[in-house]
Protein backbone atom coordinates (compact mmCIF):
# COMPACT_ATOMS: atom_id res chain seq x y z
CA UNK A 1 130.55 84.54 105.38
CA UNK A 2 128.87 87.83 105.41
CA UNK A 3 125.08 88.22 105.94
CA UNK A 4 123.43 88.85 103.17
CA UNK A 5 121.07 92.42 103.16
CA UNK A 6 118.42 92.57 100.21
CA UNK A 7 118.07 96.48 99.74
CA UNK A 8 117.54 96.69 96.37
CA UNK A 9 117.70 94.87 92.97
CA UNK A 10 118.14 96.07 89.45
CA UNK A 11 118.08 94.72 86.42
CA UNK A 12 116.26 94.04 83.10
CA UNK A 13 112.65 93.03 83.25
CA UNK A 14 110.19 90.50 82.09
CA UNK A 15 106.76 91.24 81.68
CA UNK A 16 103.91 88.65 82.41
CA UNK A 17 100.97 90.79 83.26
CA UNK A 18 98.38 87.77 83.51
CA UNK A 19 96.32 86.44 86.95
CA UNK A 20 95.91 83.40 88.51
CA UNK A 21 99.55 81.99 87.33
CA UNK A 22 99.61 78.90 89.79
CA UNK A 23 102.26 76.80 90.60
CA UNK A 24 102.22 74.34 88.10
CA UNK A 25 102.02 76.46 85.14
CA UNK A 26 105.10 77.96 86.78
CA UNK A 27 107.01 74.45 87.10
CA UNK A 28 105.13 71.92 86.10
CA UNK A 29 104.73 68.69 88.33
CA UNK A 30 106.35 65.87 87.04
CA UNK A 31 109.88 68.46 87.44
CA UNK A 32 108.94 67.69 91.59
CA UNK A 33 110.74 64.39 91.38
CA UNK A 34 114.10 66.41 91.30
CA UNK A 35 116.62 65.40 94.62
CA UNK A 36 118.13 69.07 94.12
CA UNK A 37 116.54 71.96 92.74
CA UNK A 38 119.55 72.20 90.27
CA UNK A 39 118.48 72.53 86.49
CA UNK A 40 115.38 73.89 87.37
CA UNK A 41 115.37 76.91 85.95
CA UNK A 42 115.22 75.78 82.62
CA UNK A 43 111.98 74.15 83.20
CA UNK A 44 110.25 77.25 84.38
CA UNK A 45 106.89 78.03 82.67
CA UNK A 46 107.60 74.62 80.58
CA UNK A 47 104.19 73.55 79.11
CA UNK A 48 103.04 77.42 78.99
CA UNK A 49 106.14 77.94 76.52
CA UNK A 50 105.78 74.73 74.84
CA UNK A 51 101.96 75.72 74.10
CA UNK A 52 102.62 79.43 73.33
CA UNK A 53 105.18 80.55 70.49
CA UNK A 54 104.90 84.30 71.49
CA UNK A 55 105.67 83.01 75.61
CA UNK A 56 107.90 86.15 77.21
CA UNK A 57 110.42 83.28 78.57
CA UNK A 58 111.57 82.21 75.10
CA UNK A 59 111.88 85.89 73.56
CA UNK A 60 115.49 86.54 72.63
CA UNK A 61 115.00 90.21 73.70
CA UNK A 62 113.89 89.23 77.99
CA UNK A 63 116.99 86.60 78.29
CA UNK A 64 119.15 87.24 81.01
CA UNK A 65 116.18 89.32 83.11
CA UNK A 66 116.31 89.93 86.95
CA UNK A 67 112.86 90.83 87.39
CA UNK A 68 109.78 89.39 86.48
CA UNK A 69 106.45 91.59 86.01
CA UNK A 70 103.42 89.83 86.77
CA UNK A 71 99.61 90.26 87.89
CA UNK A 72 97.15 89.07 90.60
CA UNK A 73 97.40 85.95 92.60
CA UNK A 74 100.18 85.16 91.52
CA UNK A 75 101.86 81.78 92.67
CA UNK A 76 98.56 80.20 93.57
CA UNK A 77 97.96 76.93 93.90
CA UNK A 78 99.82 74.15 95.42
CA UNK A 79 102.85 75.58 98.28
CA UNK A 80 105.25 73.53 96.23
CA UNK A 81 109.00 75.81 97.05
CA UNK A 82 109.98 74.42 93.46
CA UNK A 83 108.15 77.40 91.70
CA UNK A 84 110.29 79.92 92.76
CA UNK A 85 113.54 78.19 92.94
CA UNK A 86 112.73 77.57 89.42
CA UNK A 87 112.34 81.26 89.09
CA UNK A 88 115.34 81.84 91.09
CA UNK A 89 117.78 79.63 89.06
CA UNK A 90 115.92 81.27 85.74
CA UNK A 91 117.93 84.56 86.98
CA UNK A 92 114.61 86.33 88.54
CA UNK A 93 115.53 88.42 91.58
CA UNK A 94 112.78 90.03 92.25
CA UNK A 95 108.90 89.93 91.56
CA UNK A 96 106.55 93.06 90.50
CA UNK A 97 103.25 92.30 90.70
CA UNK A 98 99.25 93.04 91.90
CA UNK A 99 99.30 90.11 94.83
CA UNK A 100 100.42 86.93 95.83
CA UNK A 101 99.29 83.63 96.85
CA UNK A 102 100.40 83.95 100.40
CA UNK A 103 102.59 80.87 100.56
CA UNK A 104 104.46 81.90 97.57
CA UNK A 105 105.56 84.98 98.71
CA UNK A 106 106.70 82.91 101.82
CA UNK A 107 108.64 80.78 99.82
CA UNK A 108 110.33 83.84 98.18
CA UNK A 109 111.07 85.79 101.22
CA UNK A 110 113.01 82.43 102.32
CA UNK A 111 115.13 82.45 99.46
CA UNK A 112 115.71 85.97 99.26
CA UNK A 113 113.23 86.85 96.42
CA UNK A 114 111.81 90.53 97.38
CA UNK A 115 107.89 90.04 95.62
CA UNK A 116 106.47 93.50 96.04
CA UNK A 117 102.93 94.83 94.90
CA UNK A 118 101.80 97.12 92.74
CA UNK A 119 98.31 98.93 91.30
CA UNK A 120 97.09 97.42 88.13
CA UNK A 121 97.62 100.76 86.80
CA UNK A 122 101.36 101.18 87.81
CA UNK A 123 102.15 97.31 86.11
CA UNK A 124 100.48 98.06 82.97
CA UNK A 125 102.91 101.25 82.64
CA UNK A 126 105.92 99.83 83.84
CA UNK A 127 105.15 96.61 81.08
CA UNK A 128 104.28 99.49 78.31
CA UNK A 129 107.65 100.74 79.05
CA UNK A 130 109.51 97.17 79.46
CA UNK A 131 108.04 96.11 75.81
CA UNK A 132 109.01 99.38 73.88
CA UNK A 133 112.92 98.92 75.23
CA UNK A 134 113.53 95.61 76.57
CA UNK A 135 116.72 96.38 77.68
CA UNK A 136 115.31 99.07 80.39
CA UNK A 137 116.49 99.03 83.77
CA UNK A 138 114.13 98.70 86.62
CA UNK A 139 115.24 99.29 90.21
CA UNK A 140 113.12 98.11 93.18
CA UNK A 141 114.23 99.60 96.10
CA UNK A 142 112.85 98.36 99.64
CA UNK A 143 114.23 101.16 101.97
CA UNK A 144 111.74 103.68 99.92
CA UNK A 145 109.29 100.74 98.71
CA UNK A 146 109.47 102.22 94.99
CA UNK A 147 110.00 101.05 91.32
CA UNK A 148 111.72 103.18 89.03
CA UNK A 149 112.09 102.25 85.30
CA UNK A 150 113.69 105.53 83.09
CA UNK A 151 110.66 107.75 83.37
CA UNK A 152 108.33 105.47 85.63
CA UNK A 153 108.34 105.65 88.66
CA UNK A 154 105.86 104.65 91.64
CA UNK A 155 105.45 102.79 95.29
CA UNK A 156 104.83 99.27 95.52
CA UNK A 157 103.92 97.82 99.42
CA UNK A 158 105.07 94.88 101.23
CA UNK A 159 104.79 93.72 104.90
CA UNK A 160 107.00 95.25 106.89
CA UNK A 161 108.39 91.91 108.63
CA UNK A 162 109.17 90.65 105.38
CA UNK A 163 111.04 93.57 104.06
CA UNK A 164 112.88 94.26 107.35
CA UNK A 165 113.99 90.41 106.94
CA UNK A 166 115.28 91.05 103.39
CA UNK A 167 117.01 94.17 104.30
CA UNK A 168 118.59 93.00 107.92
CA UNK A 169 119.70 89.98 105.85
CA UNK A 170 117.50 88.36 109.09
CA UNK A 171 116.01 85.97 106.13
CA UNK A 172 119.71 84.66 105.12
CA UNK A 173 119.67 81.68 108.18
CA UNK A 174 122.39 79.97 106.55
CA UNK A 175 124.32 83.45 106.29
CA UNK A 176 123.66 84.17 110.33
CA UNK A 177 124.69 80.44 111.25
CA UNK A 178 128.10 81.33 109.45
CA UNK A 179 128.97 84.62 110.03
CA UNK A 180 128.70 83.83 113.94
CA UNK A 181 130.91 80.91 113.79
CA UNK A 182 133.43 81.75 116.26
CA UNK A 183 130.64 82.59 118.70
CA UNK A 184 128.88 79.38 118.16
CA UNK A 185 132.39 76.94 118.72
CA UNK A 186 132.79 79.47 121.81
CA UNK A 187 129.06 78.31 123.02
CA UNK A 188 129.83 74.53 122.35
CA UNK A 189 132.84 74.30 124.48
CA UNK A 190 131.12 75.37 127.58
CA UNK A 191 128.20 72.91 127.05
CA UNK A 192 129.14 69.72 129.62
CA UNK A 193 127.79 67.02 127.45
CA UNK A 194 129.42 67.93 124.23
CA UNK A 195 132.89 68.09 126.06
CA UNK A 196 132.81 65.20 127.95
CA UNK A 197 133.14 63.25 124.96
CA UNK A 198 136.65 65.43 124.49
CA UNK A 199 139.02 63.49 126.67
């Protein structure tokens, strides 16, 4: 199994410029119970949808979207890992927006989520332009930290452990384990107490 580098994503957007978008308007809490985070997706931004006609999730024209536009603070609230995996198994790949609650991002650097930041100014442009042709492509690139979108284009920052994780594939821990099987069976057979069992 190969390790898996994050250098850039592109894809369709979907914009949510609003702040303070905590965890549980993201996946609400009774979804918590799950043993798997299988079927999550669906539930993502549940009772915001249910309570808002016009919600961005449920508009024919942002289905199938990689990357999800947002504002500041975003993810605050509880640390529960079920908000972005239910972002994650919605299809988003990447996150645009002004900040993060800082165990969020965590939780999205762990699962291979780049969430980069942007100006106000710069997210307010790049949604302008994601509204008037919802089928516009937007690149985020992490070698060059930029967004381009058609004609929009601009830098977004992240910390540079994080990004050097995502673009190492250092963050994929499951990928590592794999892709150095050979050396780890090679390790195991010269550790006495494992072997002595081998007779």
């Amino acid at each position: 199994m190969a390790i898996n580098e994050i250098r850039t994503v592109t894809a369709r957007a979907i914009p949510l410029l609003l702040d303070d978008i905590d965890t549980d308007r993201i996946i609400p809490a009774r979804f918590l119970r799950c043993v798997t985070f299988d079927g999550l997706g669906e539930h993502a931004f549940e009772d915001d949808r249910k309570q808002d006609s016009n919600h961005p999730f449920d508009k024919p024209q942002y289905q199938g979207a990689g990357i999800l536009v947002a504002g500041r603070n975003f993810g605050c609230g509880s640390s529960r890992e079920h908000a972005p995996q239910s972002l994650m198994r919605w299809g988003i790949k990447a996150i645009i927006a002004e900040t993060f609650a800082e165990i969020f991002f965590g939780n999205c650097n762990s699962l291979g989520i780049p969430a980069v930041r942007a100006s106000r100014a710069d997210l307010s442009r790049l949604t302008a332009a994601i509204e008037a042709n919802p089928g516009l492509t937007v690149t985020v690139d992490l070698p060059s930290l930029t967004v381009t979108a058609g004609d929009v284009s601009f830098s977004v920052t992240m910390p540079d452990s994080a990004r050097d994780a995502l673009v190492t594939g250092q963050w994929d821990y499951l990928g590592r384990l794999l892709s150095a099987a050979d050396e780890v069976t090679a390790h195991a057979k010269k550790i006495p107490y494992l072997n002595s069992f081998r007779s």
